[in-house]
PDB file of N, CA and C in Angstrom:
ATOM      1  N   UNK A   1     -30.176  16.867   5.201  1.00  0.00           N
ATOM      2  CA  UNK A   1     -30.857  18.118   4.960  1.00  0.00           C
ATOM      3  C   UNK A   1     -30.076  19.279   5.583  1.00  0.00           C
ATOM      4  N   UNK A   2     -29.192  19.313   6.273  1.00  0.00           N
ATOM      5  CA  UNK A   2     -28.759  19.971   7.374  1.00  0.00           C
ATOM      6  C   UNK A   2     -27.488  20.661   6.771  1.00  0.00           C
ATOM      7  N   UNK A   3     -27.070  19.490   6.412  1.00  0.00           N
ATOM      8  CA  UNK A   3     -25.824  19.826   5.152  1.00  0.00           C
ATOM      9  C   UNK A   3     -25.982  20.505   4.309  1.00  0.00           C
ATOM     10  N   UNK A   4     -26.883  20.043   3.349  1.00  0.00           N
ATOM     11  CA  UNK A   4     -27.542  20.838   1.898  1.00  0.00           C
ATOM     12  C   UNK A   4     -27.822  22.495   2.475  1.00  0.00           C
ATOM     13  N   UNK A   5     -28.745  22.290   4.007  1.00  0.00           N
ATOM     14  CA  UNK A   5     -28.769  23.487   4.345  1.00  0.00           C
ATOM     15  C   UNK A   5     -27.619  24.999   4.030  1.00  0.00           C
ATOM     16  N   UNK A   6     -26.701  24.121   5.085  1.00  0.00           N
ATOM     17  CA  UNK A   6     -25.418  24.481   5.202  1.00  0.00           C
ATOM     18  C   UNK A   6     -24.648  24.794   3.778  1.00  0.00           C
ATOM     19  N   UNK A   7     -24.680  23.977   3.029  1.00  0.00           N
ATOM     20  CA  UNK A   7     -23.962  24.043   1.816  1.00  0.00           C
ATOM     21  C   UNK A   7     -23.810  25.270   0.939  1.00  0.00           C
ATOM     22  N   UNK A   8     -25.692  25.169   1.557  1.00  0.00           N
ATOM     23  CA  UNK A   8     -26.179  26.850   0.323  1.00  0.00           C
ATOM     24  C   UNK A   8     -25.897  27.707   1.227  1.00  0.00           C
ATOM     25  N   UNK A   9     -26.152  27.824   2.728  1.00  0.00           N
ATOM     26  CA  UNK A   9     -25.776  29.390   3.045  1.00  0.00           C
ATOM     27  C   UNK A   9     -24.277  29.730   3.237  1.00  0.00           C
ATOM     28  N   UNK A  10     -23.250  28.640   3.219  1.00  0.00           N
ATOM     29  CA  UNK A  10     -21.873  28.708   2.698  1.00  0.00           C
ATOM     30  C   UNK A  10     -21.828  29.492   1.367  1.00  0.00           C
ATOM     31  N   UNK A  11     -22.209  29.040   0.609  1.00  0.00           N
ATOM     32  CA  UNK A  11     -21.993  29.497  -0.853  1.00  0.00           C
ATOM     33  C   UNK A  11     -22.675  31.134  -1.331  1.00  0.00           C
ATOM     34  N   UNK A  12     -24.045  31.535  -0.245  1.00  0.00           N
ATOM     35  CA  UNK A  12     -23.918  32.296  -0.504  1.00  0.00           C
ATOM     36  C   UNK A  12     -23.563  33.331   0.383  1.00  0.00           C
ATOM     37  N   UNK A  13     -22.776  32.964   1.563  1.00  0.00           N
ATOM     38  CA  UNK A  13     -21.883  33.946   2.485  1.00  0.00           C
ATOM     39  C   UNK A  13     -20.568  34.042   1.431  1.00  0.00           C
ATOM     40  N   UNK A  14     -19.939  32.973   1.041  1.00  0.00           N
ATOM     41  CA  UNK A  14     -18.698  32.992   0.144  1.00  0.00           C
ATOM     42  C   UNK A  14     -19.095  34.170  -0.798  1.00  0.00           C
ATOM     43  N   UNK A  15     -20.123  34.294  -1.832  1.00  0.00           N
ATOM     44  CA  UNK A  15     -19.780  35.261  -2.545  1.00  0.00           C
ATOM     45  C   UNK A  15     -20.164  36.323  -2.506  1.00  0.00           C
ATOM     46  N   UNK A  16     -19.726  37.302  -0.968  1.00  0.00           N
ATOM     47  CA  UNK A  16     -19.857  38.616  -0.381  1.00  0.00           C
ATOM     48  C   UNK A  16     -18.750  38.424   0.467  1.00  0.00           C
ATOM     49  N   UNK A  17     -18.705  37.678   0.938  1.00  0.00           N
ATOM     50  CA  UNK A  17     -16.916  38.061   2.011  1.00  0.00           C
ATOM     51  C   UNK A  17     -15.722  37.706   0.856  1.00  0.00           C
ATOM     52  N   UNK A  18     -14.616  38.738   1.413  1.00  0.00           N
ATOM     53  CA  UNK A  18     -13.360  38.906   0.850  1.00  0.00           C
ATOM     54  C   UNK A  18     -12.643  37.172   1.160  1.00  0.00           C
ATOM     55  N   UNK A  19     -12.253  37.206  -0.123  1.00  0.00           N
ATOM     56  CA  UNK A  19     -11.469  35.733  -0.357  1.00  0.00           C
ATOM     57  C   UNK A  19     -10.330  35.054   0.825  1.00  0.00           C
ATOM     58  N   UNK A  20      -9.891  36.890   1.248  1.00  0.00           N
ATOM     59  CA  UNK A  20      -8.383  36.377   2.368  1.00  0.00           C
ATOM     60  C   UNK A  20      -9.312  35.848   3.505  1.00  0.00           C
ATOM     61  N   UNK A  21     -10.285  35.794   4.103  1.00  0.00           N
ATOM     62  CA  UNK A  21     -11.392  35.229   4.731  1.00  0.00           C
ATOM     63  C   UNK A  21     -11.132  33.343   4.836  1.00  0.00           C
ATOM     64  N   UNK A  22     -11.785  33.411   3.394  1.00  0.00           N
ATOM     65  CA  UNK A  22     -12.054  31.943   2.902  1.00  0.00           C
ATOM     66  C   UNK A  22     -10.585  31.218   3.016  1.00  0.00           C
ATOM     67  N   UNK A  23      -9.630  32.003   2.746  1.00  0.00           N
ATOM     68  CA  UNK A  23      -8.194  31.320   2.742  1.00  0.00           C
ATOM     69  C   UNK A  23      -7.725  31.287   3.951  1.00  0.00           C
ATOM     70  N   UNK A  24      -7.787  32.083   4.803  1.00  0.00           N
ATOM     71  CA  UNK A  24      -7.321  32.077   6.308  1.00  0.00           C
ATOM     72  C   UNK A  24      -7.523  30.884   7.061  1.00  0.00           C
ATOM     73  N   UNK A  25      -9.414  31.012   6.548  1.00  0.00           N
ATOM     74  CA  UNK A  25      -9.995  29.572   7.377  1.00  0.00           C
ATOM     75  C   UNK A  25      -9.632  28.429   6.942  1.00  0.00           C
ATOM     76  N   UNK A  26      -9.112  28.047   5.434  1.00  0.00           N
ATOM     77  CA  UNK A  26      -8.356  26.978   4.952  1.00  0.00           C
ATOM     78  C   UNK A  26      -7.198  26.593   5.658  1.00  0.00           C
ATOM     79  N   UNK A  27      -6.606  27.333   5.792  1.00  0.00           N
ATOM     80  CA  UNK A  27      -5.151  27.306   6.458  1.00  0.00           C
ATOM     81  C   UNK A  27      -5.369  27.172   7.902  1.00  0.00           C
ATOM     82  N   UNK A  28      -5.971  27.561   8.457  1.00  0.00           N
ATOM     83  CA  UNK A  28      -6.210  26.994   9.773  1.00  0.00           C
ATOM     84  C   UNK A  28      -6.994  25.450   9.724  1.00  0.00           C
ATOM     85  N   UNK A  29      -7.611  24.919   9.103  1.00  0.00           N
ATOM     86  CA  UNK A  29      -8.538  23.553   9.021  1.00  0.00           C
ATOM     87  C   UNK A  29      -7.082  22.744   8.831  1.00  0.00           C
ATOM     88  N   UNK A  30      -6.413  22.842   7.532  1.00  0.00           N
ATOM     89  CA  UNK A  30      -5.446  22.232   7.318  1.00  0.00           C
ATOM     90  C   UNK A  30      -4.362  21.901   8.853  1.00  0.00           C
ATOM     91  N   UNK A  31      -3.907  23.039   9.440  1.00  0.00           N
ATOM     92  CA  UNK A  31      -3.492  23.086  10.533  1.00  0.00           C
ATOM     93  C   UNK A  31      -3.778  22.204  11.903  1.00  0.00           C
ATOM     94  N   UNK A  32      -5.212  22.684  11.804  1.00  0.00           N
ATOM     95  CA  UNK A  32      -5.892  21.406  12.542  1.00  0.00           C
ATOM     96  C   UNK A  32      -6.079  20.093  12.495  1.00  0.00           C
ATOM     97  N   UNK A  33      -5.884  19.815  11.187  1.00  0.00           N
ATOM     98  CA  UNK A  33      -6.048  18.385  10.564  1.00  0.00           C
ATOM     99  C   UNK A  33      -4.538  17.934  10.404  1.00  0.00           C
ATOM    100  N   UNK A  34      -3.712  18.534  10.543  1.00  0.00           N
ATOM    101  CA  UNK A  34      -1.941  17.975  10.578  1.00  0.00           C
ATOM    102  C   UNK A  34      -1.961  17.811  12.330  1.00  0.00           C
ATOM    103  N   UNK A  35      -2.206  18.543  13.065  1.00  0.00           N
ATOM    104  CA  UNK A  35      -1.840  18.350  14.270  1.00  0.00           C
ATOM    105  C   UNK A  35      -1.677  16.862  14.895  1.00  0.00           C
ATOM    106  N   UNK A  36      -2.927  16.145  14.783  1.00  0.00           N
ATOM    107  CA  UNK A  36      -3.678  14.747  14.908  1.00  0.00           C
ATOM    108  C   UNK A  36      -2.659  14.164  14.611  1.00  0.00           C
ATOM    109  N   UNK A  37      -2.244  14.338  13.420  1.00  0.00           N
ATOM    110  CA  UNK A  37      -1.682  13.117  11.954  1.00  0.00           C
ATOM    111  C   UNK A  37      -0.520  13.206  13.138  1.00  0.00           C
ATOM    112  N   UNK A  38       0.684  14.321  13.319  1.00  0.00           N
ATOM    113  CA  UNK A  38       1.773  14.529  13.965  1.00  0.00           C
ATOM    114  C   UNK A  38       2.088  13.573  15.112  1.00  0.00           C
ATOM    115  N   UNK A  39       0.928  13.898  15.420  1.00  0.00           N
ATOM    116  CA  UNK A  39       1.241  12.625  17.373  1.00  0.00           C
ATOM    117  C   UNK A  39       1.057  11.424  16.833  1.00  0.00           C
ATOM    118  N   UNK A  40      -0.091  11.414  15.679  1.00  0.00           N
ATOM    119  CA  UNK A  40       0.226   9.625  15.440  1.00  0.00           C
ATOM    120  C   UNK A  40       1.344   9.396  15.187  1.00  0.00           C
ATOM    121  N   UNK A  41       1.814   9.906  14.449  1.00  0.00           N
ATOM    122  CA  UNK A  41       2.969   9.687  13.427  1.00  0.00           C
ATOM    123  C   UNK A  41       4.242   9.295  14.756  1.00  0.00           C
ATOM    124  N   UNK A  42       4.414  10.438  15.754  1.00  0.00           N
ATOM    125  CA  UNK A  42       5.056  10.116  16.807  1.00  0.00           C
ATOM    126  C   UNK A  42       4.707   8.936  18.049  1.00  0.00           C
ATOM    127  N   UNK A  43       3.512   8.975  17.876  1.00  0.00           N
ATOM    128  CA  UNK A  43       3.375   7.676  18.520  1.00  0.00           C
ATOM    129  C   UNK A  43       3.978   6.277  18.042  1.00  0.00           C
ATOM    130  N   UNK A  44       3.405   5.885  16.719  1.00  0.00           N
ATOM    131  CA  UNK A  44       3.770   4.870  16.054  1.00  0.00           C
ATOM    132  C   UNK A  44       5.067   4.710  15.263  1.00  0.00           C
ATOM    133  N   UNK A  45       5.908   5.652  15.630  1.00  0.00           N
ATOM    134  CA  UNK A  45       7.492   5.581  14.996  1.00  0.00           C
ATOM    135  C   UNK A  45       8.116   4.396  15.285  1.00  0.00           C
ATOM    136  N   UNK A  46       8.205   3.880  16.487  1.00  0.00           N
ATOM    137  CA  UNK A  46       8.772   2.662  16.651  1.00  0.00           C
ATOM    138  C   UNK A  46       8.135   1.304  15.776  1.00  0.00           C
ATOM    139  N   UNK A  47       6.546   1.535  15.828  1.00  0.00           N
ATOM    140  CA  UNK A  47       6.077   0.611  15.107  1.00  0.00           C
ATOM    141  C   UNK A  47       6.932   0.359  13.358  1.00  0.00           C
ATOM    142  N   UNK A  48       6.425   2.101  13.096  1.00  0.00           N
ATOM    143  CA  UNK A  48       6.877   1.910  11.631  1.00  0.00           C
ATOM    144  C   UNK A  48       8.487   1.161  11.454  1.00  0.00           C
ATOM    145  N   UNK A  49       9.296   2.135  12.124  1.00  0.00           N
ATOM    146  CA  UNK A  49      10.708   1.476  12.054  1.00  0.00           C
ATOM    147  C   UNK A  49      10.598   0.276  11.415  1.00  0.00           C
ATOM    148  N   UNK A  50      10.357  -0.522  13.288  1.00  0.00           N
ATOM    149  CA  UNK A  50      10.146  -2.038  13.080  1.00  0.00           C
ATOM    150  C   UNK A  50       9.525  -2.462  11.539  1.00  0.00           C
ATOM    151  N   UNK A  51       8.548  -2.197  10.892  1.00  0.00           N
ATOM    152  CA  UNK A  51       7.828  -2.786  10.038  1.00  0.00           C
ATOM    153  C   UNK A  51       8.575  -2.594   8.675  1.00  0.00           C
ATOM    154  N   UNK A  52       9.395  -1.290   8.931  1.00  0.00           N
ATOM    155  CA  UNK A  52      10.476  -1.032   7.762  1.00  0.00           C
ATOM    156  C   UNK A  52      11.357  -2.295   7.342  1.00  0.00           C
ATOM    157  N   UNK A  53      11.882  -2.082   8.934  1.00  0.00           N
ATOM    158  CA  UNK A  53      12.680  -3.324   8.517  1.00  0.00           C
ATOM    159  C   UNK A  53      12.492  -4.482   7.927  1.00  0.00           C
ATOM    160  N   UNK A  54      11.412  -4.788   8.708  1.00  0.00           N
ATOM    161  CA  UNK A  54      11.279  -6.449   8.415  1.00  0.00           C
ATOM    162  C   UNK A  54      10.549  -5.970   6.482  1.00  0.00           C
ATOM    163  N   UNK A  55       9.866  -5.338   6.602  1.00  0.00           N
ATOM    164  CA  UNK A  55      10.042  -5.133   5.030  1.00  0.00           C
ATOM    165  C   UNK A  55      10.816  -5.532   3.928  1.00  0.00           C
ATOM    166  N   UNK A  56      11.976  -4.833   4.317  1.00  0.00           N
ATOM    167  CA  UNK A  56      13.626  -4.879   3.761  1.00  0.00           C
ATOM    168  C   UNK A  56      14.433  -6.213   3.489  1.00  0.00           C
ATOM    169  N   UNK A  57      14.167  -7.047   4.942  1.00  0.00           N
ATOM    170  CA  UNK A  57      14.817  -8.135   5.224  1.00  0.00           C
ATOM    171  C   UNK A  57      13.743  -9.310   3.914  1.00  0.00           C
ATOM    172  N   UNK A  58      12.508  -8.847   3.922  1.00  0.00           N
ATOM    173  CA  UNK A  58      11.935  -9.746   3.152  1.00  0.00           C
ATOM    174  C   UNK A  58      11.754  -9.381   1.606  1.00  0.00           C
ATOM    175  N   UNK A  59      12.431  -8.312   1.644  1.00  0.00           N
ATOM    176  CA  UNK A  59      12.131  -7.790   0.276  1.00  0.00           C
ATOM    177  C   UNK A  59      13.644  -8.625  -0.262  1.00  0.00           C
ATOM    178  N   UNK A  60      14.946  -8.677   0.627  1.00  0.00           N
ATOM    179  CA  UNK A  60      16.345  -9.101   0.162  1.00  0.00           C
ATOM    180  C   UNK A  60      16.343 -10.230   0.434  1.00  0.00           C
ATOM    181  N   UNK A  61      15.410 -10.770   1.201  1.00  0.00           N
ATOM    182  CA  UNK A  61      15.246 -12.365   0.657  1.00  0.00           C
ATOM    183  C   UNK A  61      14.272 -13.093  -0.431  1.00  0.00           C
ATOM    184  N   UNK A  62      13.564 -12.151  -1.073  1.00  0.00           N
ATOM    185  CA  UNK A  62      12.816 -12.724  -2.427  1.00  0.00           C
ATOM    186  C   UNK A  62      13.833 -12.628  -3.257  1.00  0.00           C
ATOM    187  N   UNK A  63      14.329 -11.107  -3.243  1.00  0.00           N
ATOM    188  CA  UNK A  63      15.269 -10.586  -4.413  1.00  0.00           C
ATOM    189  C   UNK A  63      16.443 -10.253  -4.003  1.00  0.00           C
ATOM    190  N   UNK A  64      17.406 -11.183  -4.320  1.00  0.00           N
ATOM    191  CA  UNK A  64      18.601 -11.527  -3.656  1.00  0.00           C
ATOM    192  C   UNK A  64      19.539 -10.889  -4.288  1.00  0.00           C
ATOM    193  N   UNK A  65      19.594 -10.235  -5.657  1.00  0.00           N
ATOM    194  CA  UNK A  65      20.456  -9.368  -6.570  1.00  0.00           C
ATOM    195  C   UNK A  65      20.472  -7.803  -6.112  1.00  0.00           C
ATOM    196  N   UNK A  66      19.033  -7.353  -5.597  1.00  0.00           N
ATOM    197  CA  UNK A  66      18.947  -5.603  -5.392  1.00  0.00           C
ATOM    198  C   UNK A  66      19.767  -4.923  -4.160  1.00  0.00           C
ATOM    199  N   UNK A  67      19.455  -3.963  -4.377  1.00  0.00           N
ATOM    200  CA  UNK A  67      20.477  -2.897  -3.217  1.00  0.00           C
ATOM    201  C   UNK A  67      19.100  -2.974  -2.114  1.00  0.00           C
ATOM    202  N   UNK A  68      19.411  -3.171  -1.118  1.00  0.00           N
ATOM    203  CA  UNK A  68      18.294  -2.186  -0.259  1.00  0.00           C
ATOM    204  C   UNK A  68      18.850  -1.426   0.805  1.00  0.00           C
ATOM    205  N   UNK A  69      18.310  -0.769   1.427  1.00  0.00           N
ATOM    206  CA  UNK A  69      19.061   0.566   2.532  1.00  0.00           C
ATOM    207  C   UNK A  69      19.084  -0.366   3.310  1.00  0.00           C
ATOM    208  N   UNK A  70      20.165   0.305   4.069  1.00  0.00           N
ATOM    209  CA  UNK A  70      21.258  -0.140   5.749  1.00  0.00           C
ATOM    210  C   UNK A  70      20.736   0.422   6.571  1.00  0.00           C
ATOM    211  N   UNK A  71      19.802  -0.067   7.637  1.00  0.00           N
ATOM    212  CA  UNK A  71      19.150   0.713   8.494  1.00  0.00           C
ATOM    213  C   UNK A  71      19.903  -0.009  10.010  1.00  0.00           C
TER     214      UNK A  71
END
């Protein structure tokens, strides 16, 4: 209910405030929501590496004809 609340007095604040408003606050949410992703991403680099590889190694031992990258 709280939501629905929310939903409608969003929609009708949106159509009386200026659009560069609505876009500003997009671009900042987005911003906020990459930040997070970033440190995972740096946290788990070593993981991924690792998992690349062994990927690779098992992908050129099913399929013994293809190219795969030199890591």
């Amino acid at each position: 209910m709280i939501y629905r609340f929310a939903y409608v007095v969003g929609f009708f604040v949106a159509s009386f405030i200026d659009t560069t408003v609505i876009w500003s606050f997009s671009y900042i949410t987005v911003a906020l929501m990459t930040i997070p992703n970033l440190f995972g991403i740096l946290i788990l680099s070593k993981e991924v590496k690792t998992t690349i590889k062994q990927y690779w190694k098992l992908f050129a031992r099913e399929y013994p004809g293809q190219k795969t990258p030199e890591y």
